[in-house]
PDB file of N, CA and C in Angstrom:
ATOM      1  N   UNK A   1     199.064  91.562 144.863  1.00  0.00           N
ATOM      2  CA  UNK A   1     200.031  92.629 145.013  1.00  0.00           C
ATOM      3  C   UNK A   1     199.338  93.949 145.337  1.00  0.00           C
ATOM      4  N   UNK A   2     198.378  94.151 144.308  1.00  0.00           N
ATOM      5  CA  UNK A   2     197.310  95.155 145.321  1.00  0.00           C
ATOM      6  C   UNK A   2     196.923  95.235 146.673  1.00  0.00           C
ATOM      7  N   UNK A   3     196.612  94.619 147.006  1.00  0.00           N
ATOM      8  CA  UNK A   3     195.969  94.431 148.308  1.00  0.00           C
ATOM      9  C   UNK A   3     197.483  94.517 149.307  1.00  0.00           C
ATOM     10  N   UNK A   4     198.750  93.675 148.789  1.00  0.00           N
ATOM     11  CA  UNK A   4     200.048  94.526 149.592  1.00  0.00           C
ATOM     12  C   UNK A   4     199.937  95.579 149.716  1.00  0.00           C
ATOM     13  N   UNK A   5     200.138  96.392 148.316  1.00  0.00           N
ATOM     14  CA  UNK A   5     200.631  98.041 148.529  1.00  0.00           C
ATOM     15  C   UNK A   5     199.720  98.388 148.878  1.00  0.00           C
ATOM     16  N   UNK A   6     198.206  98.727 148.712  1.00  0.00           N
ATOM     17  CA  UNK A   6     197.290  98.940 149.485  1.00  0.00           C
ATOM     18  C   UNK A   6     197.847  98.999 151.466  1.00  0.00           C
ATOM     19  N   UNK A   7     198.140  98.012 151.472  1.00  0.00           N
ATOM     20  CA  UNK A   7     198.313  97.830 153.148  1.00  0.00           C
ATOM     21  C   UNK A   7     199.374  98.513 153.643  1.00  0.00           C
ATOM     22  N   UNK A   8     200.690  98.602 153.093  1.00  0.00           N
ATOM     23  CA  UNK A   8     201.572  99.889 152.984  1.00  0.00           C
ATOM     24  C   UNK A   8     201.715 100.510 153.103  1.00  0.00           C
ATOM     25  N   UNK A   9     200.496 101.430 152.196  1.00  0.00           N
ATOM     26  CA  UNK A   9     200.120 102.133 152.040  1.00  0.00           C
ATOM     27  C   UNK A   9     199.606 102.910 153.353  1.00  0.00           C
ATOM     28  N   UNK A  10     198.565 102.144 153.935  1.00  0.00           N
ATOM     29  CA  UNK A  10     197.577 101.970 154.795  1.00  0.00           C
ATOM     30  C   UNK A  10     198.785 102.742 156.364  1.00  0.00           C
ATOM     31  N   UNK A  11     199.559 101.098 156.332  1.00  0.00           N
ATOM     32  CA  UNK A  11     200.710 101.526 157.260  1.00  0.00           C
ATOM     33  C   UNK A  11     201.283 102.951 157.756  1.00  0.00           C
ATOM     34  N   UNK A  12     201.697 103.438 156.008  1.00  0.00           N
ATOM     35  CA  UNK A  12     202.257 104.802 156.131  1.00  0.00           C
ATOM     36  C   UNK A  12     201.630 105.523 156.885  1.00  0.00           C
ATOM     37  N   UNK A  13     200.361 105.784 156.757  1.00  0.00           N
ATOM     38  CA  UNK A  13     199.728 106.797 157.362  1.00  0.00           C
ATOM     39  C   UNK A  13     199.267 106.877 158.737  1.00  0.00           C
ATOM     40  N   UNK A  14     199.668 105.572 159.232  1.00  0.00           N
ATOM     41  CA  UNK A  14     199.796 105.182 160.982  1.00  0.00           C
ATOM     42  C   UNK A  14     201.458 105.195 161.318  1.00  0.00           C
ATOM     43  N   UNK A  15     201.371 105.885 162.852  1.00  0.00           N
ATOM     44  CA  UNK A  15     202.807 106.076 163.272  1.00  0.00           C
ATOM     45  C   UNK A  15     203.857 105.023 162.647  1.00  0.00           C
ATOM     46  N   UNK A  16     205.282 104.859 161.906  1.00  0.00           N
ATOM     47  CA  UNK A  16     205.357 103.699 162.046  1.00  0.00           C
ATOM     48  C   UNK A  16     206.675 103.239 162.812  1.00  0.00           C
ATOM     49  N   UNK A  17     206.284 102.037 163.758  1.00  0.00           N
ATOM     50  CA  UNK A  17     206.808 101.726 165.132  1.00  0.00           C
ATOM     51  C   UNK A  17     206.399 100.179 164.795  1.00  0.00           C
ATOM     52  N   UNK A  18     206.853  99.324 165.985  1.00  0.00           N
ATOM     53  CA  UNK A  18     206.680  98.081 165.858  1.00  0.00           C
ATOM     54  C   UNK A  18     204.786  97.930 166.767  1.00  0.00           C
ATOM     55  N   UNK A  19     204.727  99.164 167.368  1.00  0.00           N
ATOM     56  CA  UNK A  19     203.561  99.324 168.258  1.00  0.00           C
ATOM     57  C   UNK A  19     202.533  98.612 166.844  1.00  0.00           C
ATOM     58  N   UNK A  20     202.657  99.806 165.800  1.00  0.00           N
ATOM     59  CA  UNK A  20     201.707 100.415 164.631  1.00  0.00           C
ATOM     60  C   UNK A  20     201.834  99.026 164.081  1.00  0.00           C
ATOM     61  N   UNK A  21     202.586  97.961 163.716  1.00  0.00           N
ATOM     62  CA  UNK A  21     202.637  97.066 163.030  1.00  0.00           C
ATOM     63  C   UNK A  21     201.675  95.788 163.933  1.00  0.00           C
ATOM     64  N   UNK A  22     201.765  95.886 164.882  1.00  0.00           N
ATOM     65  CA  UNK A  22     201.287  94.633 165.647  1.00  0.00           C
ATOM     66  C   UNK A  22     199.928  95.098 165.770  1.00  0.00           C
ATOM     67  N   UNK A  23     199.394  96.208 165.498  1.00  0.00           N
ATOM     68  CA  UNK A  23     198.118  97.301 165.501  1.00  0.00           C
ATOM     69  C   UNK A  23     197.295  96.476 164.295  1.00  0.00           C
ATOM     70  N   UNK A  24     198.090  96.483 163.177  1.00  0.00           N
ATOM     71  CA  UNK A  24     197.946  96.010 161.758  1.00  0.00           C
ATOM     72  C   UNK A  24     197.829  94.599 161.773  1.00  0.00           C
ATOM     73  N   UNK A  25     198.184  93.738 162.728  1.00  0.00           N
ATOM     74  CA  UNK A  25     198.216  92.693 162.671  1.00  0.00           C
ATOM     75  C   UNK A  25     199.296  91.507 162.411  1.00  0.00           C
ATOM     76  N   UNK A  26     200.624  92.096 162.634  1.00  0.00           N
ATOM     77  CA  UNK A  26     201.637  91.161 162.937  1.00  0.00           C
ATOM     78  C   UNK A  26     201.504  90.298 163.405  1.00  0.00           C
ATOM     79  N   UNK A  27     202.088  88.909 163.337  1.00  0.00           N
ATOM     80  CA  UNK A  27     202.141  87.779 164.149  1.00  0.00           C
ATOM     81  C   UNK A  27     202.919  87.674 165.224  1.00  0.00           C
ATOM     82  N   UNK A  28     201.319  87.944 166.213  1.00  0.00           N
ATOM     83  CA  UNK A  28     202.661  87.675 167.976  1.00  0.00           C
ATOM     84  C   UNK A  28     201.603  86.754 168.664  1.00  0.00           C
ATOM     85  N   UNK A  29     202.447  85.860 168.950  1.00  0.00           N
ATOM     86  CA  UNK A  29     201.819  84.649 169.386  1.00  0.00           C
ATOM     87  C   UNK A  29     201.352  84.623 170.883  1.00  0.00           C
ATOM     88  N   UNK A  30     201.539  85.422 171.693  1.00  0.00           N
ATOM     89  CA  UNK A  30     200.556  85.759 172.887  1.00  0.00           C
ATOM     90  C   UNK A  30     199.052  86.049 172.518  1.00  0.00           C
ATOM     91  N   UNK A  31     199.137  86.987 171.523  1.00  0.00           N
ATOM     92  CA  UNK A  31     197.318  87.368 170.785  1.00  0.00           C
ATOM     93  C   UNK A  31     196.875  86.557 170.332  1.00  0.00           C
ATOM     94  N   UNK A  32     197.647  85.731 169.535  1.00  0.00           N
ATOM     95  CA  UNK A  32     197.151  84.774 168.437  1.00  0.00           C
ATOM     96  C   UNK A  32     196.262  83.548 169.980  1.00  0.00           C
ATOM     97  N   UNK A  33     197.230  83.260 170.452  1.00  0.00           N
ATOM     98  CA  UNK A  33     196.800  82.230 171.768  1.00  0.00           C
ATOM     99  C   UNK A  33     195.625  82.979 172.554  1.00  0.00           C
ATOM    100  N   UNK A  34     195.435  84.421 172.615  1.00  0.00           N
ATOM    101  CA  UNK A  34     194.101  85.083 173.359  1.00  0.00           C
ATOM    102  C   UNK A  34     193.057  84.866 172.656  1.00  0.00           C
ATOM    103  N   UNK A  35     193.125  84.038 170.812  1.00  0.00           N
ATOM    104  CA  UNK A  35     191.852  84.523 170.469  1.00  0.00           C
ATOM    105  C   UNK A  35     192.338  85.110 168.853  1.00  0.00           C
ATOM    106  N   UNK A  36     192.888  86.003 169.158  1.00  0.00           N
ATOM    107  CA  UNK A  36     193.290  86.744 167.631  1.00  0.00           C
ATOM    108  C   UNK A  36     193.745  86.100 166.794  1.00  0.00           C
ATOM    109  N   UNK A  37     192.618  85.031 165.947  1.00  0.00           N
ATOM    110  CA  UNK A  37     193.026  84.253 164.886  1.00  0.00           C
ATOM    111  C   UNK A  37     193.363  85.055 163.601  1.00  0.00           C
ATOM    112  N   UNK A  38     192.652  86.047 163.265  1.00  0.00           N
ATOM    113  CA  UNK A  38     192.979  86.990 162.082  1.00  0.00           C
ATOM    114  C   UNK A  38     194.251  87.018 162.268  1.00  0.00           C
ATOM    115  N   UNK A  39     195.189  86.909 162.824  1.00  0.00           N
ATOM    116  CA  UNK A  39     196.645  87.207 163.001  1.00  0.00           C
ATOM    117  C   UNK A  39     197.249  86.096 162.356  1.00  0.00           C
ATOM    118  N   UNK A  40     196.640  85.434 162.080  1.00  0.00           N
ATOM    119  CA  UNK A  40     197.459  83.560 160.923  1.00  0.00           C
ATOM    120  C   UNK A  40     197.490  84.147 159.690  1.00  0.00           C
ATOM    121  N   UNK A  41     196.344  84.979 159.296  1.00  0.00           N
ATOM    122  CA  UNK A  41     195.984  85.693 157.803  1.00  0.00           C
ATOM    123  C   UNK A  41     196.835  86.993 157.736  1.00  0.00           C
ATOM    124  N   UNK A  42     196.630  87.874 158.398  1.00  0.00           N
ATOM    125  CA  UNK A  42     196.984  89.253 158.078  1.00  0.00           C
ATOM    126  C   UNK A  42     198.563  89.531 157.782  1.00  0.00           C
ATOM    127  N   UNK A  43     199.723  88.538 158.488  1.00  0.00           N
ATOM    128  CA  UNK A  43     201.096  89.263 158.516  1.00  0.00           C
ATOM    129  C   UNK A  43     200.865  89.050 156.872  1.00  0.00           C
ATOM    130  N   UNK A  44     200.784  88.119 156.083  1.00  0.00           N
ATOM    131  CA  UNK A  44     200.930  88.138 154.978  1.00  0.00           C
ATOM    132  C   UNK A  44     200.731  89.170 153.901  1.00  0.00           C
ATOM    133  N   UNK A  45     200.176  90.186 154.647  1.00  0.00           N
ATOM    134  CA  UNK A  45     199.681  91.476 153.509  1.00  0.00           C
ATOM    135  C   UNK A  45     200.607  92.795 154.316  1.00  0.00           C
ATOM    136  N   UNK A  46     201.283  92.084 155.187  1.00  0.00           N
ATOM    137  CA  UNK A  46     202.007  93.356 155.685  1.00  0.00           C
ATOM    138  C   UNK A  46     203.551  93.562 155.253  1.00  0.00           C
ATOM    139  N   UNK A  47     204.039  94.396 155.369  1.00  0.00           N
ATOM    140  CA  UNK A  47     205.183  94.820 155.099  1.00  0.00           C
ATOM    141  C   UNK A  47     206.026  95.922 156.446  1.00  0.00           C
ATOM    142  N   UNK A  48     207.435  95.478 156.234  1.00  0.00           N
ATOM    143  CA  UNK A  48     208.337  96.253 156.949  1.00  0.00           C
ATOM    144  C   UNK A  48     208.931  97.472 156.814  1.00  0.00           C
ATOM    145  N   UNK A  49     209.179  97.576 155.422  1.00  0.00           N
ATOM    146  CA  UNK A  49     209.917  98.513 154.781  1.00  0.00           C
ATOM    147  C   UNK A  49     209.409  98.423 153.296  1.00  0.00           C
ATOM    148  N   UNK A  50     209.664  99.855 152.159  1.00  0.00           N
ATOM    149  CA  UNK A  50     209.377  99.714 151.089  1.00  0.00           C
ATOM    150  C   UNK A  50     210.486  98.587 150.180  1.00  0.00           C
ATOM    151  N   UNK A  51     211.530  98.640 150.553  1.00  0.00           N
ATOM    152  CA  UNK A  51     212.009  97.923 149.789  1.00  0.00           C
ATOM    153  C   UNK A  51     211.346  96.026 150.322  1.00  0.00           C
ATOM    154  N   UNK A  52     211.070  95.376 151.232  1.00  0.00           N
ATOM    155  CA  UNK A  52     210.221  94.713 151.971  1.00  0.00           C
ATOM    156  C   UNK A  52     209.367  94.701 150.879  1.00  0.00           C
ATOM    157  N   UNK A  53     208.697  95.617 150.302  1.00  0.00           N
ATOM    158  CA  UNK A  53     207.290  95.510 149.865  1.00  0.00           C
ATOM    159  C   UNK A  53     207.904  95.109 148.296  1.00  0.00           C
ATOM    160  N   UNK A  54     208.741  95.843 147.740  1.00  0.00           N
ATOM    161  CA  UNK A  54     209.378  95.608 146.597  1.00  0.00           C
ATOM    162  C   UNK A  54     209.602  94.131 146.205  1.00  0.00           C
ATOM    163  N   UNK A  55     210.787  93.920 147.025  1.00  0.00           N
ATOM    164  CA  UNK A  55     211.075  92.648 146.784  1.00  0.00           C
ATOM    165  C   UNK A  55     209.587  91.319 146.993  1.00  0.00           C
ATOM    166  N   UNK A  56     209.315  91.472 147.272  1.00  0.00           N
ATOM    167  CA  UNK A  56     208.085  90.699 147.623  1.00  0.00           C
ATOM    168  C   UNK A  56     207.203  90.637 146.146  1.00  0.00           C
ATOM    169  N   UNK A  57     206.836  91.597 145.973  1.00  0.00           N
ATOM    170  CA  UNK A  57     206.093  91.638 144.639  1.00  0.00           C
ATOM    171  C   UNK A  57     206.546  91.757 143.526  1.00  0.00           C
ATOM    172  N   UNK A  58     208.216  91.699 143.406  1.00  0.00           N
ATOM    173  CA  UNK A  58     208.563  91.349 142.435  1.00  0.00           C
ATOM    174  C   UNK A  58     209.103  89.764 142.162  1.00  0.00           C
ATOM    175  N   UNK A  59     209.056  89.334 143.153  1.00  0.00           N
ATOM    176  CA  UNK A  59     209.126  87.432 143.270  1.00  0.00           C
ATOM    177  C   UNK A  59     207.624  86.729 142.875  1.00  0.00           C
ATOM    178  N   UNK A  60     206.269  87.715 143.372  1.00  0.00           N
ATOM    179  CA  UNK A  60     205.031  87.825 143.028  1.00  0.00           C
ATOM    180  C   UNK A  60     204.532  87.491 141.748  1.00  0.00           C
ATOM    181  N   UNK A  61     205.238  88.455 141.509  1.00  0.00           N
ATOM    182  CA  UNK A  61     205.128  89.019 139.703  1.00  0.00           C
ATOM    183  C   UNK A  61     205.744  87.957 139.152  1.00  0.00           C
ATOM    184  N   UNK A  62     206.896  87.732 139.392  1.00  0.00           N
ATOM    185  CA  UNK A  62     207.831  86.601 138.725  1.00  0.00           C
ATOM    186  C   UNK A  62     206.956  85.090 138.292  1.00  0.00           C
ATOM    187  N   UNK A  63     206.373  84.744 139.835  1.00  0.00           N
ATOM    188  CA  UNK A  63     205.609  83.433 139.291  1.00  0.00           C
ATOM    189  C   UNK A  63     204.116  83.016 139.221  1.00  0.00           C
ATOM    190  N   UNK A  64     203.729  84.278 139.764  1.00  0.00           N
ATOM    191  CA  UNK A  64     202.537  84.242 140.335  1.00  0.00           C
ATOM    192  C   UNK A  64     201.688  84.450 138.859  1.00  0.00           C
ATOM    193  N   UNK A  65     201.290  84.672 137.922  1.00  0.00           N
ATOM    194  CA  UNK A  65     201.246  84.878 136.517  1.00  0.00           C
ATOM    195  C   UNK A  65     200.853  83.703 136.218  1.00  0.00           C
ATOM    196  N   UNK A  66     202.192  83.122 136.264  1.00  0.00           N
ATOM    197  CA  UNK A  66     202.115  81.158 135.360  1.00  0.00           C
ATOM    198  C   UNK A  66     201.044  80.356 136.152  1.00  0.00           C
ATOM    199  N   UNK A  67     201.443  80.864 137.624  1.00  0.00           N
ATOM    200  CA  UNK A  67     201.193  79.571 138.637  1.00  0.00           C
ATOM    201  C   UNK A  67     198.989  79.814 138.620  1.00  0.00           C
ATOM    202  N   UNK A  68     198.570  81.501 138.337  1.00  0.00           N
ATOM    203  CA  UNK A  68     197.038  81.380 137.816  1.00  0.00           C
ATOM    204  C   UNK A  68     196.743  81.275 136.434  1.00  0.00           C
ATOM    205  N   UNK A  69     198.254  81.305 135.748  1.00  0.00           N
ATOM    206  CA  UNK A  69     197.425  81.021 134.623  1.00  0.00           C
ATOM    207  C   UNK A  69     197.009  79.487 134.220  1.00  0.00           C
ATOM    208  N   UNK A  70     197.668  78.407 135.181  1.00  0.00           N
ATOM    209  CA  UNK A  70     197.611  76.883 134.966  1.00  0.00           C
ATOM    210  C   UNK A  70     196.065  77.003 135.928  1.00  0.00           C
ATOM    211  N   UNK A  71     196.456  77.155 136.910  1.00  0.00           N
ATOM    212  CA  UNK A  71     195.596  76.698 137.935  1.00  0.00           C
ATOM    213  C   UNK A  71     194.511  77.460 137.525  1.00  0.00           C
ATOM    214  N   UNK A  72     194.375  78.653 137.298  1.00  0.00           N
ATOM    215  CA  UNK A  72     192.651  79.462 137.294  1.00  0.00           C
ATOM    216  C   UNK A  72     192.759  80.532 138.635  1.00  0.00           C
ATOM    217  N   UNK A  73     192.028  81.646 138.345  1.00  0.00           N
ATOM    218  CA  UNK A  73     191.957  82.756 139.460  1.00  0.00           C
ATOM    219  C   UNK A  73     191.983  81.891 140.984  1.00  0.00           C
ATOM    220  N   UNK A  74     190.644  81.315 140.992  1.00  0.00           N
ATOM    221  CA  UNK A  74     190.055  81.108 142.100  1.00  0.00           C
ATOM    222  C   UNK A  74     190.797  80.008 143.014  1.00  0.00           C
ATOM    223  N   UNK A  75     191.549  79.105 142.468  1.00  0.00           N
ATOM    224  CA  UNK A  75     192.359  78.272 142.738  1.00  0.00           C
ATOM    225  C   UNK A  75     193.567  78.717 142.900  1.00  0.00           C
ATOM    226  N   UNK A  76     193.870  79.760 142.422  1.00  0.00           N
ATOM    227  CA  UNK A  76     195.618  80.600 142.764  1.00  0.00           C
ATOM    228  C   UNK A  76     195.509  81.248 144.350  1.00  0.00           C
ATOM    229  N   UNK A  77     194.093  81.754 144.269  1.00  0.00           N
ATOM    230  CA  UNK A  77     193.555  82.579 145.389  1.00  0.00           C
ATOM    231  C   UNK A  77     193.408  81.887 146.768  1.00  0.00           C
ATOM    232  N   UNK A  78     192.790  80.927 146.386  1.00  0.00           N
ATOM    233  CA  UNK A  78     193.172  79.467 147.630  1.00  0.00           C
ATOM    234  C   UNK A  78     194.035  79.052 147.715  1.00  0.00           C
ATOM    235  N   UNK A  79     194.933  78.941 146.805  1.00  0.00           N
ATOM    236  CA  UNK A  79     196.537  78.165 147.181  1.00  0.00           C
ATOM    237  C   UNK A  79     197.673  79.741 147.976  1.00  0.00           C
ATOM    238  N   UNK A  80     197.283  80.668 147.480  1.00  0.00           N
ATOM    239  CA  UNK A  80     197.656  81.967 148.038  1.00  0.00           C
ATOM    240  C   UNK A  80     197.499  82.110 149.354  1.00  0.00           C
ATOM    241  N   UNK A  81     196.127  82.258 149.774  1.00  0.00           N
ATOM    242  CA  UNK A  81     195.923  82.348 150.891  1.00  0.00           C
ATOM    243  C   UNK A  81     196.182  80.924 152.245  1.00  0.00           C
ATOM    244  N   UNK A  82     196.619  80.206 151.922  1.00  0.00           N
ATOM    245  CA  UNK A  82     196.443  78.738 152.107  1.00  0.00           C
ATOM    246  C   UNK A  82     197.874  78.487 152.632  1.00  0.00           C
ATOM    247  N   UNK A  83     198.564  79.055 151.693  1.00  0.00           N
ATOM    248  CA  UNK A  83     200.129  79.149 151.940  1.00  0.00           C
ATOM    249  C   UNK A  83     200.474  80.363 152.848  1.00  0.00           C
ATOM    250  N   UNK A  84     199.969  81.346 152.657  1.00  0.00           N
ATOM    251  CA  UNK A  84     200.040  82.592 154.214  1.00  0.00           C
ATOM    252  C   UNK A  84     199.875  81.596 155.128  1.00  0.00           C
ATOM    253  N   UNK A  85     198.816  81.060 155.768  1.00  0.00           N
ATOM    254  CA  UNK A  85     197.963  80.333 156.319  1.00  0.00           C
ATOM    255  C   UNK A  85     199.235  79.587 157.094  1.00  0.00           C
ATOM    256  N   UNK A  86     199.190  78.585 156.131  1.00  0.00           N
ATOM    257  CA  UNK A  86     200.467  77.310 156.574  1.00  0.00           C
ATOM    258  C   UNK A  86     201.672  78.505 157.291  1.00  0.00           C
ATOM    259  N   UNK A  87     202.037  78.985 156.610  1.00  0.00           N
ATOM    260  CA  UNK A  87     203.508  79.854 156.430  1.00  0.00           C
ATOM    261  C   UNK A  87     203.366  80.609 158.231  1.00  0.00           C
ATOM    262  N   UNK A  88     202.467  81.088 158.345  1.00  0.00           N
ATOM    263  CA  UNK A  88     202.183  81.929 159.519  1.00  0.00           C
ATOM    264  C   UNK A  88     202.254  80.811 160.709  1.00  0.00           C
ATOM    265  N   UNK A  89     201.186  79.861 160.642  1.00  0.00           N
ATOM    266  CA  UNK A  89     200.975  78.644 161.442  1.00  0.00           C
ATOM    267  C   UNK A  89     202.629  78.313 161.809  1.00  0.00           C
ATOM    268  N   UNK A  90     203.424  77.696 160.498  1.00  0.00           N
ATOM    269  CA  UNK A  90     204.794  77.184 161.036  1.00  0.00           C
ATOM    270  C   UNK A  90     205.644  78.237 162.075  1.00  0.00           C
ATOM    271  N   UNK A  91     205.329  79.650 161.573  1.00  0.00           N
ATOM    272  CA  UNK A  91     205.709  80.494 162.454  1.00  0.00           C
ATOM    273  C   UNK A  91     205.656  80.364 163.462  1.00  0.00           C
ATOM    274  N   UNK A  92     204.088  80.816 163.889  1.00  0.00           N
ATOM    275  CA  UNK A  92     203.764  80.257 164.746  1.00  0.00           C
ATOM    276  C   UNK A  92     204.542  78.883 166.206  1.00  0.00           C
ATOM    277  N   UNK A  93     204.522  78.146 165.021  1.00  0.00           N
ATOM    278  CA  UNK A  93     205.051  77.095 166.006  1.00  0.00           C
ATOM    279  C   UNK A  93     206.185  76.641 166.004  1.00  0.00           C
ATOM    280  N   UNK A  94     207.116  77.982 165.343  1.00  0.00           N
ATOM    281  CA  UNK A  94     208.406  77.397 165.252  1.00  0.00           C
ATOM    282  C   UNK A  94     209.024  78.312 166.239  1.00  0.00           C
ATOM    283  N   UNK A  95     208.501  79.383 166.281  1.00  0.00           N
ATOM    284  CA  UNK A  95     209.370  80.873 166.685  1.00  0.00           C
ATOM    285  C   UNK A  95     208.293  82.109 167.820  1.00  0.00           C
ATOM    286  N   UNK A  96     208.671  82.094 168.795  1.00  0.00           N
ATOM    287  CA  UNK A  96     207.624  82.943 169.775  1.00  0.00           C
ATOM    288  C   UNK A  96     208.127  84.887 169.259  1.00  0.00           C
ATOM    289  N   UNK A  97     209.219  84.715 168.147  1.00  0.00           N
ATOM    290  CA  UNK A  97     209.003  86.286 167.789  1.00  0.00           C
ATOM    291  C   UNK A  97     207.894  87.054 166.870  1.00  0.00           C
ATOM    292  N   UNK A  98     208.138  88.004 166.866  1.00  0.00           N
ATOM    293  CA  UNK A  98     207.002  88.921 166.399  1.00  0.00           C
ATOM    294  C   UNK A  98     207.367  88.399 164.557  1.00  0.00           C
ATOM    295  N   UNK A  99     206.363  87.948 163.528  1.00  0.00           N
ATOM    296  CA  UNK A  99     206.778  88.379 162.487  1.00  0.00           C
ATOM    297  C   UNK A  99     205.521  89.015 161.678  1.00  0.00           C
ATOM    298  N   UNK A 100     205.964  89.028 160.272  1.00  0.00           N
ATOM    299  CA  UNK A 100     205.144  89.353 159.323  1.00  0.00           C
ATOM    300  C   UNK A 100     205.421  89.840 157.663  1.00  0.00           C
ATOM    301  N   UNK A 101     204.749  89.831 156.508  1.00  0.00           N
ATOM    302  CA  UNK A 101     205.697  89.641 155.407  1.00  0.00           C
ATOM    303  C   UNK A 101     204.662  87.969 154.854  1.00  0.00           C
ATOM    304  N   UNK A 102     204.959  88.089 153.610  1.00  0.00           N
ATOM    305  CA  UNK A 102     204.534  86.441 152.878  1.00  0.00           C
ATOM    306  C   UNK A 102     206.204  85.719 152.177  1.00  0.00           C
ATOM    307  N   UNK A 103     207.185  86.406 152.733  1.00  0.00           N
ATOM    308  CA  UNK A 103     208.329  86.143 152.801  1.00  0.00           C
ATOM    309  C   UNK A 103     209.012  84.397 153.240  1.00  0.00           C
TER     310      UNK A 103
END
């Protein structure tokens, strides 16, 4: 959830436009196909709007707790990132629009 608002954060202080978001690393699948693999990882730490960022980390908060306290840090952290990963990929290959969000 840090590392969200952190990026938000980050956002704010760049114009914000759909330009500024795809800047940040939105998922648009023309880049992703040039090369720009960081783009499978990154929508996941981005956000649209504050309430966007809200809701997100409070679904976070909700399970994300239990789900490291069974599993262990380092294993929440891989299944975390793992699931962006997948989540972006299906994007990816489901939908040629712009997205982004761990939504």
């Amino acid at each position: 959830m840090v590392i969200n608002a952190l990026c938000y954060a980050l956002q704010l202080l760049s114009q914000d436009s759909a330009l500024s978001l795809t800047l940040w690393g939105a998922k648009v699948n023309s880049l992703i196909a040039s090369g720009q693999l960081w783009r499978l990882i990154t929508p996941a730490f981005l956000h649209s709007s504050l309430l966007h960022l809200v809701v997100n980390s409070y679904a976070l908060n909700s399970f994300c707790p239990h789900v490291e306290l069974v599993a262990g840090s380092q294993r929440f952290s891989v299944l975390y990132l793992t699931s962006a990963f997948t989540g972006t990929l299906a994007s990816y290959a489901l939908t040629s629009a712009p997205s982004l969000g761990a939504s």
